[in-house]
N, C-alpha and C. Protein backbone atom coordinates (compact mmCIF):
# COMPACT_ATOMS: atom_id res chain seq x y z
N UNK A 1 27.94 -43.99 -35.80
CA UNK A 1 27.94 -45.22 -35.01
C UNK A 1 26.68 -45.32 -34.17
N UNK A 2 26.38 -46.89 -33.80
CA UNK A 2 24.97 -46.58 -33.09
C UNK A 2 25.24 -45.99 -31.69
N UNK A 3 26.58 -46.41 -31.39
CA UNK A 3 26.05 -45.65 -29.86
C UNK A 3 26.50 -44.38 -29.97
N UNK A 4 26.71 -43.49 -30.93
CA UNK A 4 26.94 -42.44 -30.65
C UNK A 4 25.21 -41.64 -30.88
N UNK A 5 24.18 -42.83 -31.55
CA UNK A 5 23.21 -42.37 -31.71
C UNK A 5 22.41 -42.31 -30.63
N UNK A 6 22.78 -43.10 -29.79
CA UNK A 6 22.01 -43.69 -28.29
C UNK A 6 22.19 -42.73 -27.68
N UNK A 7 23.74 -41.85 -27.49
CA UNK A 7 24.14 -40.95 -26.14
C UNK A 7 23.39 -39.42 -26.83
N UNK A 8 23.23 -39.19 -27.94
CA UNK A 8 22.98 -37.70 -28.63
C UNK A 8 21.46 -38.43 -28.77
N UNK A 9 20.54 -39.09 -28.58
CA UNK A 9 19.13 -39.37 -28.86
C UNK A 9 18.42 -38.18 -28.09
N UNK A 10 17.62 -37.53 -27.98
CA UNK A 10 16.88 -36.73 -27.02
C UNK A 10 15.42 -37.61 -26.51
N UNK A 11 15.59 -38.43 -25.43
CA UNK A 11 14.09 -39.09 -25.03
C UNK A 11 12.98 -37.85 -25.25
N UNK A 12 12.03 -38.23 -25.19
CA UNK A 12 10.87 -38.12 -25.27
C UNK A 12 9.89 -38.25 -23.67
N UNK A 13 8.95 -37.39 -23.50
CA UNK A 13 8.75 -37.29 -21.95
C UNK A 13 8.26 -38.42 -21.91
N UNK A 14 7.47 -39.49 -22.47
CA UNK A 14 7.05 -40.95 -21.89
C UNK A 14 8.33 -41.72 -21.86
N UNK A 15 9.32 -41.14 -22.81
CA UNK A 15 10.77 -42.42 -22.46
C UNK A 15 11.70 -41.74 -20.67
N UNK A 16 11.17 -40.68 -20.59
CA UNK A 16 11.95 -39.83 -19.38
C UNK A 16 10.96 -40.44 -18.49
N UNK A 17 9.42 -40.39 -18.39
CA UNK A 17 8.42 -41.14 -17.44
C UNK A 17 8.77 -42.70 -17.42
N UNK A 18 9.37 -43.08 -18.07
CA UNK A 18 9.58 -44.46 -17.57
C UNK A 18 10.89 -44.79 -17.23
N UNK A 19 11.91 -43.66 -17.59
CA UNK A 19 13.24 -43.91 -16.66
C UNK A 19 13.00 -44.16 -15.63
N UNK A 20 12.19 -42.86 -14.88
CA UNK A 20 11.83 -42.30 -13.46
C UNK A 20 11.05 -43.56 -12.96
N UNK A 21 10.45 -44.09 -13.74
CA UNK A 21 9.71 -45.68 -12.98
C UNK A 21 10.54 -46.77 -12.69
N UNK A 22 11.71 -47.02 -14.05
CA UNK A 22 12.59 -47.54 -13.28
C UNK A 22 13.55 -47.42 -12.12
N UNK A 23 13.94 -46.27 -12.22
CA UNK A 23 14.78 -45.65 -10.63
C UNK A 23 13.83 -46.25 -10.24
N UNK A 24 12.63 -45.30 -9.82
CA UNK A 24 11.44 -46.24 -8.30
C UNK A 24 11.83 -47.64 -7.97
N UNK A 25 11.20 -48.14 -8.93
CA UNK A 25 11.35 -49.45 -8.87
C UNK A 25 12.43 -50.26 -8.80
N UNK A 26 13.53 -49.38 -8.94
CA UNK A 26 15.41 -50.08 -7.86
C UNK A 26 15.02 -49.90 -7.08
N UNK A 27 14.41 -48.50 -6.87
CA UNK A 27 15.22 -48.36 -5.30
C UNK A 27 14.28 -49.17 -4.25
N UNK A 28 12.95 -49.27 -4.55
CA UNK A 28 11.92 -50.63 -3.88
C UNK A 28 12.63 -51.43 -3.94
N UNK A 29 13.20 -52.43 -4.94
CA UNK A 29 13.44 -53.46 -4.91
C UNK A 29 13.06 -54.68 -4.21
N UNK A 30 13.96 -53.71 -3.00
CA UNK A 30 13.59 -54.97 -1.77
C UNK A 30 12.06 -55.18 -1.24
N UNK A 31 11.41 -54.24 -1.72
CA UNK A 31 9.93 -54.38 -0.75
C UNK A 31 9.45 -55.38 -2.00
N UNK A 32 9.46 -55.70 -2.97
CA UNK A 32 9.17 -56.44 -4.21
C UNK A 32 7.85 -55.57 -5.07
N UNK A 33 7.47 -55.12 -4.55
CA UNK A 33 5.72 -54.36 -4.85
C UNK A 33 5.96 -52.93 -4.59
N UNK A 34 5.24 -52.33 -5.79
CA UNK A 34 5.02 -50.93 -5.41
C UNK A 34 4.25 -50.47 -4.70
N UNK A 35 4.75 -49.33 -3.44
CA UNK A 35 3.48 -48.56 -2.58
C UNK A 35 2.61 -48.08 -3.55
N UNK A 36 1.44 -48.09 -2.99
CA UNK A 36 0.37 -47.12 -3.70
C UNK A 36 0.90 -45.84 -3.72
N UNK A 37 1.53 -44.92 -2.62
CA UNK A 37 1.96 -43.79 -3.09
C UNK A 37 2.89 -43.16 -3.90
N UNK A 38 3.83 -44.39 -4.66
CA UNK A 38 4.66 -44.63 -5.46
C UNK A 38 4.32 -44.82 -6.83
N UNK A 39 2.87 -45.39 -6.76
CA UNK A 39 2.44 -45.73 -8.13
C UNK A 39 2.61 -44.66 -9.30
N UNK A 40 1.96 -43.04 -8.99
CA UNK A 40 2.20 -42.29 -9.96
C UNK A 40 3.56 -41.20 -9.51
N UNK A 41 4.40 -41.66 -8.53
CA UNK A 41 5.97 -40.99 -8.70
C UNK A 41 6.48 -40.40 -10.00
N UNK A 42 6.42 -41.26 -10.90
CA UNK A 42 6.85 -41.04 -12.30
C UNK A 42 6.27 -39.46 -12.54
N UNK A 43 5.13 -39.67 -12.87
CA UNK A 43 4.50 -38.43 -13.41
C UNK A 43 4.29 -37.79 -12.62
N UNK A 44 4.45 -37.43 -11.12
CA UNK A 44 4.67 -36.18 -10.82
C UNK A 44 6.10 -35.91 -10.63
N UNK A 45 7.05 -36.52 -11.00
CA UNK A 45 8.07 -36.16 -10.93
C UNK A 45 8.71 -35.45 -12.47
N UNK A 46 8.09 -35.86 -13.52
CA UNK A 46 8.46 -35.36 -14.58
C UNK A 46 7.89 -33.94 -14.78
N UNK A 47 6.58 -33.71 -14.18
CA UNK A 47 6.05 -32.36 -13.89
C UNK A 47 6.48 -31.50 -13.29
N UNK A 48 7.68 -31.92 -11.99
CA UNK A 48 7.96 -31.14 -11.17
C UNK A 48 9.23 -30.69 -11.90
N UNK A 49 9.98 -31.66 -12.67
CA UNK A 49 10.99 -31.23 -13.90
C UNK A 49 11.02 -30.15 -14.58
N UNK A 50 9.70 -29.85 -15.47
CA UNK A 50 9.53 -28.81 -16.17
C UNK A 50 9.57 -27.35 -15.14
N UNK A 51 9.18 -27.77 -14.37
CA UNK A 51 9.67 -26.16 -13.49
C UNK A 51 11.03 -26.14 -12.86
N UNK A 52 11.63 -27.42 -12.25
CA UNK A 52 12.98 -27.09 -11.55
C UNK A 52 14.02 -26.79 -12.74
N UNK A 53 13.79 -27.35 -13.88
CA UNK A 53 14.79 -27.21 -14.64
C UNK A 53 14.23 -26.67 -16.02
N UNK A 54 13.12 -25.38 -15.79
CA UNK A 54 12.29 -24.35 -16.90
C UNK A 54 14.15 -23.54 -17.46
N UNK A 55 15.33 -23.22 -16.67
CA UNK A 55 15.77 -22.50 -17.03
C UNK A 55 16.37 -22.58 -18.33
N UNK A 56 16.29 -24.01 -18.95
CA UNK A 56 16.90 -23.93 -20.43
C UNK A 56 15.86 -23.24 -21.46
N UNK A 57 14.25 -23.20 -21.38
CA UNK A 57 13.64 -22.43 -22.53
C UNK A 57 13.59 -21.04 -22.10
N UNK A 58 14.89 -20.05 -21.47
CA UNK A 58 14.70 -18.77 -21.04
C UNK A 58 16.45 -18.34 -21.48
N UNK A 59 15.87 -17.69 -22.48
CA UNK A 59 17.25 -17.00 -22.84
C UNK A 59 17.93 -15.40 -21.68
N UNK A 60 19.04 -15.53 -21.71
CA UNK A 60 19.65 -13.88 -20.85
C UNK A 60 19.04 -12.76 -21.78
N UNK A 61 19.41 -12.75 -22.73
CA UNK A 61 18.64 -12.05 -24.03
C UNK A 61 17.67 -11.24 -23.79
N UNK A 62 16.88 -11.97 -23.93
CA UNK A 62 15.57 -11.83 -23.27
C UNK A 62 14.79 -11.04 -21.91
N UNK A 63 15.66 -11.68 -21.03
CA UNK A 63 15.50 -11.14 -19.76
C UNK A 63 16.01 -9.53 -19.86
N UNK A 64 17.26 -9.60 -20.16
CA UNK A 64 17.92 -7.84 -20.10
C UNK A 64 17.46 -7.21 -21.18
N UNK A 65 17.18 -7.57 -21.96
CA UNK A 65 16.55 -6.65 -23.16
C UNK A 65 15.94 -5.61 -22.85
N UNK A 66 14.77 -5.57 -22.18
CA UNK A 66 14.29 -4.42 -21.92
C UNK A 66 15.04 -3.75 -20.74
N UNK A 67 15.62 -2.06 -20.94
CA UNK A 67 16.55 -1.29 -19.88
C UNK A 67 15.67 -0.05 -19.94
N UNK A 68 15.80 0.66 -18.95
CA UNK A 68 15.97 2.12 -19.00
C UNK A 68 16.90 2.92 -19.18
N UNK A 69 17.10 3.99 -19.90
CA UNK A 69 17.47 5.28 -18.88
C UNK A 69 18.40 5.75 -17.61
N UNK A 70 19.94 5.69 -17.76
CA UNK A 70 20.01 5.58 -16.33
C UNK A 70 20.35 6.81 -16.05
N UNK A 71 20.14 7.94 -16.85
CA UNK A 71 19.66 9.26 -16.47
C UNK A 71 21.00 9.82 -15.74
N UNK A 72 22.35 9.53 -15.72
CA UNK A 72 23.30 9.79 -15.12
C UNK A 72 23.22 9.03 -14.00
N UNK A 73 22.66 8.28 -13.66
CA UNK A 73 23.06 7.51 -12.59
C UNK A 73 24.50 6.78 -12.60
N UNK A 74 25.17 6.56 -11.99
CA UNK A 74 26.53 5.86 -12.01
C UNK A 74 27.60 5.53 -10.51
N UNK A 75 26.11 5.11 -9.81
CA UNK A 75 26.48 4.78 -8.44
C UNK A 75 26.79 3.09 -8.77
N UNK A 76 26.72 2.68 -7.33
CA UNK A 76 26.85 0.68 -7.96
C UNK A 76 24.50 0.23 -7.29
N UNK A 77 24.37 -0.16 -8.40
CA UNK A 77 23.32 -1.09 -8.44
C UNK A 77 23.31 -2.31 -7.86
N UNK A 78 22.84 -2.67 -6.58
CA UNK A 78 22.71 -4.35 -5.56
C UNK A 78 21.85 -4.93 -5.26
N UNK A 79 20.96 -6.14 -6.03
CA UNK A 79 20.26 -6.68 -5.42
C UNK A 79 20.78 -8.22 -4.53
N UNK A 80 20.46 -7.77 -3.50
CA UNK A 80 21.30 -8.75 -3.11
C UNK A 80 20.52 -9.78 -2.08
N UNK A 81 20.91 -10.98 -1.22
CA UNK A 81 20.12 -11.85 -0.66
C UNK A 81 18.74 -12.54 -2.10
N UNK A 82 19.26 -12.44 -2.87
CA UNK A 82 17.91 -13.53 -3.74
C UNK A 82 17.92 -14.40 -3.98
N UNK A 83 17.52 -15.43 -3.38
CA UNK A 83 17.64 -16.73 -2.96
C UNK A 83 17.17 -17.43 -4.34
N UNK A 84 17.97 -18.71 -4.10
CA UNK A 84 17.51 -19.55 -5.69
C UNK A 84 17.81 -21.59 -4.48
N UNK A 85 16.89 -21.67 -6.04
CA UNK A 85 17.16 -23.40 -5.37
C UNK A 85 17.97 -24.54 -7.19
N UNK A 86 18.86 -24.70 -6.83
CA UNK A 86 19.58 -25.70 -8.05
C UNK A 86 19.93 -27.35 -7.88
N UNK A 87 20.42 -27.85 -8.94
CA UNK A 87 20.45 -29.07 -8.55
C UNK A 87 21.64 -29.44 -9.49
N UNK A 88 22.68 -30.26 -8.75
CA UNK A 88 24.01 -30.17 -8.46
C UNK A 88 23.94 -31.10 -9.96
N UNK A 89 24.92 -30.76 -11.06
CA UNK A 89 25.09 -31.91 -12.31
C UNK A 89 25.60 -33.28 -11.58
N UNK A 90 26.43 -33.08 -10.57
CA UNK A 90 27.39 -34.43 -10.50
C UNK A 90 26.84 -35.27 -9.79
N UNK A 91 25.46 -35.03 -8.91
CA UNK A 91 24.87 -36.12 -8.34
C UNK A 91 22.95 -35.85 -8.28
N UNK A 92 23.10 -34.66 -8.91
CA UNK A 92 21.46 -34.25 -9.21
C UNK A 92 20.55 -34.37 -7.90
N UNK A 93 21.33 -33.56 -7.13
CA UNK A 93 20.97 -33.44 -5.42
C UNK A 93 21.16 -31.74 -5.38
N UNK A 94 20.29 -31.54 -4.70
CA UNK A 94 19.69 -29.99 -4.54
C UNK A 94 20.89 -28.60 -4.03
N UNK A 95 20.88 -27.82 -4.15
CA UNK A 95 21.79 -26.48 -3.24
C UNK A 95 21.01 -25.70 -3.54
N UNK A 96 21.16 -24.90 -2.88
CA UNK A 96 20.29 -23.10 -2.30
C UNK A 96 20.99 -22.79 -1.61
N UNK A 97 20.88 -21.32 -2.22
CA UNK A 97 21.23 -19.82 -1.02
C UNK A 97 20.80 -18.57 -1.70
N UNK A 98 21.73 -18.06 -1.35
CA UNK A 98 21.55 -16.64 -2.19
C UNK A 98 22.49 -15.51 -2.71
N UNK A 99 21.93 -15.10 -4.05
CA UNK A 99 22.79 -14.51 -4.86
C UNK A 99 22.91 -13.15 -4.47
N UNK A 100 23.90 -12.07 -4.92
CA UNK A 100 23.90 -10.56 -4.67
C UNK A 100 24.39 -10.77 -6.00
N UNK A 101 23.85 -9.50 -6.56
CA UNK A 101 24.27 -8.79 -7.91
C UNK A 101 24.35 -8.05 -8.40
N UNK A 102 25.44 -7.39 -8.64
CA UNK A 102 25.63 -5.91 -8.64
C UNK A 102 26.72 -5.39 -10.19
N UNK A 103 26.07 -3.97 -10.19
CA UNK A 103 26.75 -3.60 -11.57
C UNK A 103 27.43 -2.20 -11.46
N UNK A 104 27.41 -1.55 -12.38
CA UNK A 104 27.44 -0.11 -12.57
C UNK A 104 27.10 0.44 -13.73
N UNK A 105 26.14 1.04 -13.95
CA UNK A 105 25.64 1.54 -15.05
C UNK A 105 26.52 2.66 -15.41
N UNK A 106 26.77 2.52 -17.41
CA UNK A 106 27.02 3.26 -18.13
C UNK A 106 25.46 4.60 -18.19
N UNK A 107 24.86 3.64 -19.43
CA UNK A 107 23.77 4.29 -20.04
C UNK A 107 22.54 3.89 -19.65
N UNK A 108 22.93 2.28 -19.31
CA UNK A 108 21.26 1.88 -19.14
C UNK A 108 21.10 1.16 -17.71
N UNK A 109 19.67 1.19 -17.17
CA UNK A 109 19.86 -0.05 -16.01
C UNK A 109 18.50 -0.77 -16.69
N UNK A 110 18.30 -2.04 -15.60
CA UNK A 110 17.68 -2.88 -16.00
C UNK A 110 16.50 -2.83 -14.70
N UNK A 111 15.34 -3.66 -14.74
CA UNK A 111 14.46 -3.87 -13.91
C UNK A 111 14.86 -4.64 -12.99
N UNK A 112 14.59 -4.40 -11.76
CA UNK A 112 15.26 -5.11 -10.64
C UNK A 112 15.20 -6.95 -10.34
N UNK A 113 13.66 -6.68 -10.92
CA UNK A 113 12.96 -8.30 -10.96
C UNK A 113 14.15 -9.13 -12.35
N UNK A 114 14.43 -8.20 -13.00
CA UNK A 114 15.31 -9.08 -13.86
C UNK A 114 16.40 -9.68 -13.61
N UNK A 115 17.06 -8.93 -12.67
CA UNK A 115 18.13 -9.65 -12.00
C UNK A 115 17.87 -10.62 -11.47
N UNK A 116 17.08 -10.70 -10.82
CA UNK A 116 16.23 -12.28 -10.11
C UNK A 116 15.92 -13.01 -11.05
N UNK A 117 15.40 -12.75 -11.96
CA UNK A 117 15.06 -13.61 -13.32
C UNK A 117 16.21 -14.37 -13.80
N UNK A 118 17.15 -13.57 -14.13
CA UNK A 118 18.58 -14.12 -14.24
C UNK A 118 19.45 -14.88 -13.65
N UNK A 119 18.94 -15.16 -12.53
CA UNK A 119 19.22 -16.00 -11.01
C UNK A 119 18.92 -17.33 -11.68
N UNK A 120 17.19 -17.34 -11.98
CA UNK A 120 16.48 -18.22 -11.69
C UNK A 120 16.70 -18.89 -13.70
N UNK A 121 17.39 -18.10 -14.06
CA UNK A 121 17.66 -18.51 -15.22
C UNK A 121 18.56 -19.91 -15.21
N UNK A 122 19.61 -19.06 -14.70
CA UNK A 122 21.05 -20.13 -14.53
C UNK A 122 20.85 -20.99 -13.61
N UNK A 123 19.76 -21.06 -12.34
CA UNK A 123 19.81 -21.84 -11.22
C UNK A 123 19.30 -22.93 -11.84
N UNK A 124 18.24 -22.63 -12.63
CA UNK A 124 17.14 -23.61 -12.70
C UNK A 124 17.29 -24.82 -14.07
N UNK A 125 18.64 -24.98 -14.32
CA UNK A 125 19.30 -26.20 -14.87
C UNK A 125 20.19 -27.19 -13.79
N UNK A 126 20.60 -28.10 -14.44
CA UNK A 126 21.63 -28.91 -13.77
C UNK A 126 22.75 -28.31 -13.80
N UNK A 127 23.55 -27.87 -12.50
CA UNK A 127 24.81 -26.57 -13.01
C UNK A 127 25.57 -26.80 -11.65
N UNK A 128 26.19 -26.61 -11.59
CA UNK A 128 27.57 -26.23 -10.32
C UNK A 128 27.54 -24.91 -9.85
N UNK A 129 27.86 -24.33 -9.17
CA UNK A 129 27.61 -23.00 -8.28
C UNK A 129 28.76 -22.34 -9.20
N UNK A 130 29.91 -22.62 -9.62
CA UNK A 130 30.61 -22.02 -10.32
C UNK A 130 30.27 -21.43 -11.45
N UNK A 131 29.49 -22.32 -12.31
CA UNK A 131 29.70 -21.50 -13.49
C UNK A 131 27.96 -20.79 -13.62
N UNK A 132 27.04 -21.43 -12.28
CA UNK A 132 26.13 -20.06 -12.54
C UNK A 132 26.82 -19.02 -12.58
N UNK A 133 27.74 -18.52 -11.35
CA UNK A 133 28.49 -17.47 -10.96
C UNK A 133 28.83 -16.90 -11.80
N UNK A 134 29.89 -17.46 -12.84
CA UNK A 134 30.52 -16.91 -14.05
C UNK A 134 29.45 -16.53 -15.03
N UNK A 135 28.48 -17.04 -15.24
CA UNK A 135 27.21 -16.79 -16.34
C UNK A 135 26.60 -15.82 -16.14
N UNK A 136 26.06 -15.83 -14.56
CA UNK A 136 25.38 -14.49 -14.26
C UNK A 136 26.24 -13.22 -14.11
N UNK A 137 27.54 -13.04 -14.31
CA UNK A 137 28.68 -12.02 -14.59
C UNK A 137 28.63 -11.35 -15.88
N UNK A 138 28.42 -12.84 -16.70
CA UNK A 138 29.20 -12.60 -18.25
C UNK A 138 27.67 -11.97 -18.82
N UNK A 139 26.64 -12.88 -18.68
CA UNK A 139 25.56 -11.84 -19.27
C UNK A 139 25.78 -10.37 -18.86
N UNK A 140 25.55 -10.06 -17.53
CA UNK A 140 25.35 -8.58 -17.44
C UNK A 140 26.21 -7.66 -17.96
N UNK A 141 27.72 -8.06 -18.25
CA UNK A 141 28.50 -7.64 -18.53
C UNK A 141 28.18 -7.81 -20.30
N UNK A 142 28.01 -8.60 -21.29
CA UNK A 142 27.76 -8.69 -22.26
C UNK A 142 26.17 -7.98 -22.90
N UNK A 143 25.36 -8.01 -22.08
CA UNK A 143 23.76 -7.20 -22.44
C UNK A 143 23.79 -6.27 -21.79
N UNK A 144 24.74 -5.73 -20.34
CA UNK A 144 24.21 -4.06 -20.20
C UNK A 144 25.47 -3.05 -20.02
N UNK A 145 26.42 -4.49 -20.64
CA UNK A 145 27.95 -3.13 -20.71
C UNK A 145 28.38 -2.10 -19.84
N UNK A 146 27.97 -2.21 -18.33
CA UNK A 146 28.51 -1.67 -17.55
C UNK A 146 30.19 -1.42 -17.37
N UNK A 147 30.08 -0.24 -16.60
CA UNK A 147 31.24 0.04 -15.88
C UNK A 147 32.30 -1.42 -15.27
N UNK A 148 31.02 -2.12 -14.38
CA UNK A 148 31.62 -3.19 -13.77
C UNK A 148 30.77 -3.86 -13.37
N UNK A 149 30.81 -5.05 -12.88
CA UNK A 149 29.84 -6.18 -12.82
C UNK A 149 30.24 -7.15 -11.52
N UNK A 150 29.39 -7.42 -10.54
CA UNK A 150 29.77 -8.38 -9.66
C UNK A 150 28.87 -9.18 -9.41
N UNK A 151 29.15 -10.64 -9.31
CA UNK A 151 28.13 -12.38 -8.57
C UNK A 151 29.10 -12.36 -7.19
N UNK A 152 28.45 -12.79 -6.43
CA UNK A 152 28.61 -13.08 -5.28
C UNK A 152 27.43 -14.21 -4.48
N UNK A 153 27.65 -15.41 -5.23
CA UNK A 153 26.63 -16.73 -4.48
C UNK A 153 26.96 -17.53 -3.48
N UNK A 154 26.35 -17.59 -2.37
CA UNK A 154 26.68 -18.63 -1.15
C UNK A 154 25.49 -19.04 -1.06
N UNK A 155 26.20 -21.04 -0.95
CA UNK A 155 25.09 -22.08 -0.99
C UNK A 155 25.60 -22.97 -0.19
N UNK A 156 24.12 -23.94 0.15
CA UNK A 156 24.56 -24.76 0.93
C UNK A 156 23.82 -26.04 -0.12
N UNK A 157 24.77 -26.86 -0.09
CA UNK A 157 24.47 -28.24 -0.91
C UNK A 157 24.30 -29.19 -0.59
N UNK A 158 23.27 -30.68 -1.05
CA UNK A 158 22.89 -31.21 -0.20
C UNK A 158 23.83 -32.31 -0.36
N UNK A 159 24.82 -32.44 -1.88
CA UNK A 159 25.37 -33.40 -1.41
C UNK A 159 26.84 -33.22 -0.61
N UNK A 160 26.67 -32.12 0.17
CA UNK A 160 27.58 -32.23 1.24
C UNK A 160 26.92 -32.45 2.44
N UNK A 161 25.93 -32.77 2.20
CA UNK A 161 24.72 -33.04 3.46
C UNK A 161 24.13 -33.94 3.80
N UNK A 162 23.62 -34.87 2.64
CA UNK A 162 23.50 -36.07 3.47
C UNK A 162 23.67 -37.22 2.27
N UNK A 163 25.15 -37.13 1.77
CA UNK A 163 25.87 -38.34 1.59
C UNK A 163 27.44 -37.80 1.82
N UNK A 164 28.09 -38.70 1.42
CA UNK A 164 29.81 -38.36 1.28
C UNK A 164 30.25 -37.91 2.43
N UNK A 165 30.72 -36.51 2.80
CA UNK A 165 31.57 -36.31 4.45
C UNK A 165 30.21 -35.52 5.18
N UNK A 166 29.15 -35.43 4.60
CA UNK A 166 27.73 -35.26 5.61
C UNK A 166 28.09 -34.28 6.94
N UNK A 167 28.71 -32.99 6.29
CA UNK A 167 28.55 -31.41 6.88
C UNK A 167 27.35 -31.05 6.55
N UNK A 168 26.71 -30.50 7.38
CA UNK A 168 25.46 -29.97 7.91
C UNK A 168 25.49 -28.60 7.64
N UNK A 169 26.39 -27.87 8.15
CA UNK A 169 26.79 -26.59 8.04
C UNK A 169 27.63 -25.73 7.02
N UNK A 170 28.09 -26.22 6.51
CA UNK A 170 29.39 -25.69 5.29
C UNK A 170 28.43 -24.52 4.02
N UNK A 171 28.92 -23.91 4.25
CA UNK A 171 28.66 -22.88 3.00
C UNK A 171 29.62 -22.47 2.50
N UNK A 172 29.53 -22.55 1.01
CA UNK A 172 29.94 -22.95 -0.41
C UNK A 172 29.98 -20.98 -0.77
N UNK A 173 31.09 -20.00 -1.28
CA UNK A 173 31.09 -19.08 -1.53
C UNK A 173 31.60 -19.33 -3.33
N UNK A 174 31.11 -18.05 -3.52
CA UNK A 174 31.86 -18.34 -5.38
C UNK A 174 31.75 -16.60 -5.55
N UNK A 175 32.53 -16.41 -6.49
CA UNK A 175 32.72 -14.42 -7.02
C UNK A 175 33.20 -14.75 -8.08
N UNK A 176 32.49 -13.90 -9.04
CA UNK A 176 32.91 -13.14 -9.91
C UNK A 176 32.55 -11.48 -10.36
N UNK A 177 33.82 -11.35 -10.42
CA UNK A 177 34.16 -9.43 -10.27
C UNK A 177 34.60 -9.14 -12.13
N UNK A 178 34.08 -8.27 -12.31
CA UNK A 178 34.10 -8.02 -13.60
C UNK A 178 34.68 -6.19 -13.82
N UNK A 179 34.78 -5.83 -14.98
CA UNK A 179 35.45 -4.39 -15.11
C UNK A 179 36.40 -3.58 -13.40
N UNK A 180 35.19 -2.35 -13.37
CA UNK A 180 36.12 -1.54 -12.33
C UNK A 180 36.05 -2.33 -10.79
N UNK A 181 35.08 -3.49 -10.71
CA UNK A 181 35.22 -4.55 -9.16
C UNK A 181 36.11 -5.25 -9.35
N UNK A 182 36.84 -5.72 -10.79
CA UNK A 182 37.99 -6.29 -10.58
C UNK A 182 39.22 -5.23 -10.63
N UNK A 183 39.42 -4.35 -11.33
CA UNK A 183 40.44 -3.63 -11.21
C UNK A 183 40.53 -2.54 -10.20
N UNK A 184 39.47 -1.99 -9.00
CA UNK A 184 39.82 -1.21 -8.45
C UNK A 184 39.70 -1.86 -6.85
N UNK A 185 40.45 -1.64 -5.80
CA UNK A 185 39.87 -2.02 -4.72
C UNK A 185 38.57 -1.66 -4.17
N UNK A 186 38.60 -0.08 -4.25
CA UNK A 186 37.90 0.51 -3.51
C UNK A 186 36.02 0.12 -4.08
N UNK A 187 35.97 -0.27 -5.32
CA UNK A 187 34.66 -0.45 -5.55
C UNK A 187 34.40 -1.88 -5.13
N UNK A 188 35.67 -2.22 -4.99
CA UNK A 188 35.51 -4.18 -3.88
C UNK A 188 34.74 -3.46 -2.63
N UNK A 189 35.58 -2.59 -2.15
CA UNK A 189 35.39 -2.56 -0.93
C UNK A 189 34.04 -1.85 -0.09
N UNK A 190 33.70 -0.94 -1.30
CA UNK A 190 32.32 -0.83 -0.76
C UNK A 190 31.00 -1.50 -1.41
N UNK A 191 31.73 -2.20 -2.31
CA UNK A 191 30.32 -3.30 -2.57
C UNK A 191 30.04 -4.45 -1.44
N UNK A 192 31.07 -4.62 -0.65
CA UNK A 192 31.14 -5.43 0.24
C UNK A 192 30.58 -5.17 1.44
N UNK A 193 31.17 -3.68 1.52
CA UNK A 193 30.29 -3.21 2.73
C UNK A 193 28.76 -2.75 2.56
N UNK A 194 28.32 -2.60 1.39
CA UNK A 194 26.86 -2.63 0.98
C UNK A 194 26.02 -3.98 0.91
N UNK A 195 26.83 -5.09 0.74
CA UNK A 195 26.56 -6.53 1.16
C UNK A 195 26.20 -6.79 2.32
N UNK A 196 26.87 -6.65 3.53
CA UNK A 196 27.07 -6.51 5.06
C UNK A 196 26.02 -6.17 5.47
N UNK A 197 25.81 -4.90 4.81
CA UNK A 197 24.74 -3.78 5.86
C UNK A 197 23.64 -4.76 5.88
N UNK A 198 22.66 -4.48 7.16
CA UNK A 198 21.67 -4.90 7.80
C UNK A 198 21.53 -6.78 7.39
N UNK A 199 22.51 -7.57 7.86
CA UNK A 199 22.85 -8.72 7.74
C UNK A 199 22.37 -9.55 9.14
């Protein structure tokens, strides 16, 4: 059917550069004329695209692939506080905070920067704080087969900020606990308190 051809079409970056001219040019409306500093909006906004939302040409794959050695290590692994910036699917308005991420190595660990990579993987699409959460779980748990696996993201979003009930302050928590963080307390409980420390 044609419109099923219309909704599955993939634009093309001059058909995406001239969406973005039309938005502008609603939301002027009323001034009737474009500002001069408005004139090239379009194209730096489609530029600024390719980086806020780089995370679809970056596979998890990829990122964890390369491990070490974890030499008997089999303490819990935390990088935690690594801040990311996303942009909400349901109104394509911004959230940030920061992720903690933590595992337990069997056999292998991974490079620390990768975990951040993996952040900036899932952040950097149009996504909900939820199911980064769940994604950045399920990879680590699926590419480095740990013991156990924990997300722990708190954000603050903007469209609770300045539209709709316009809280200023509200932070947004999300978890996911995987292997021995979901089945044991005690590795809840001191991943938590390894969270805490120097806060």
């Amino acid at each position: 059917m044609v419109g099923d051809d219309k909704v599955n079409k993939i634009p093309n970056k001059e058909e995406a550069r001239e969406a973005i001219d039309i938005l502008v040019r609603y939301i002027e409306s009323i001034q009737g004329t474009l500002r001069e500093g408005l004139i090239d909006t379009p194209n730096r906004v489609i530029e600024s695209y390719e980086e806020i939302y780089s995370g679809y040409a970056v596979s998890s794959k990829e990122i964890l692939d390369s491990t070490f050695n974890a030499e008997g290590y089999d303490g819990i692994v935390l990088l935690k506080n690594i801040e990311f910036h996303s942009t909400c699917e349901h109104h394509m308005l911004p959230f940030s905070g920061c992720a903690h991420i933590a595992y337990i190595p069997v056999d292998n660990i991974v490079g620390i920067s990768k975990l951040a990579r993996l952040v900036e993987k899932h952040a950097k699409q149009l996504q909900n704080q939820e199911r980064i959460t769940k994604n950045i779980a399920f990879d680590l748990v699926q590419y480095l087969k740990p013991l156990g696996a924990a997300v722990i993201i708190e954000a603050s979003h903007g469209c609770m900020k300045c539209r709709g009930i316009k809280k200023q302050n509200s932070i947004m928590t999300t978890s996911a606990m995987k292997g021995v963080f979901f089945d044991k307390p005690e590795a809840r409980t001191e991943l938590m308190q390894l969270i805490s420390l120097n806060k």
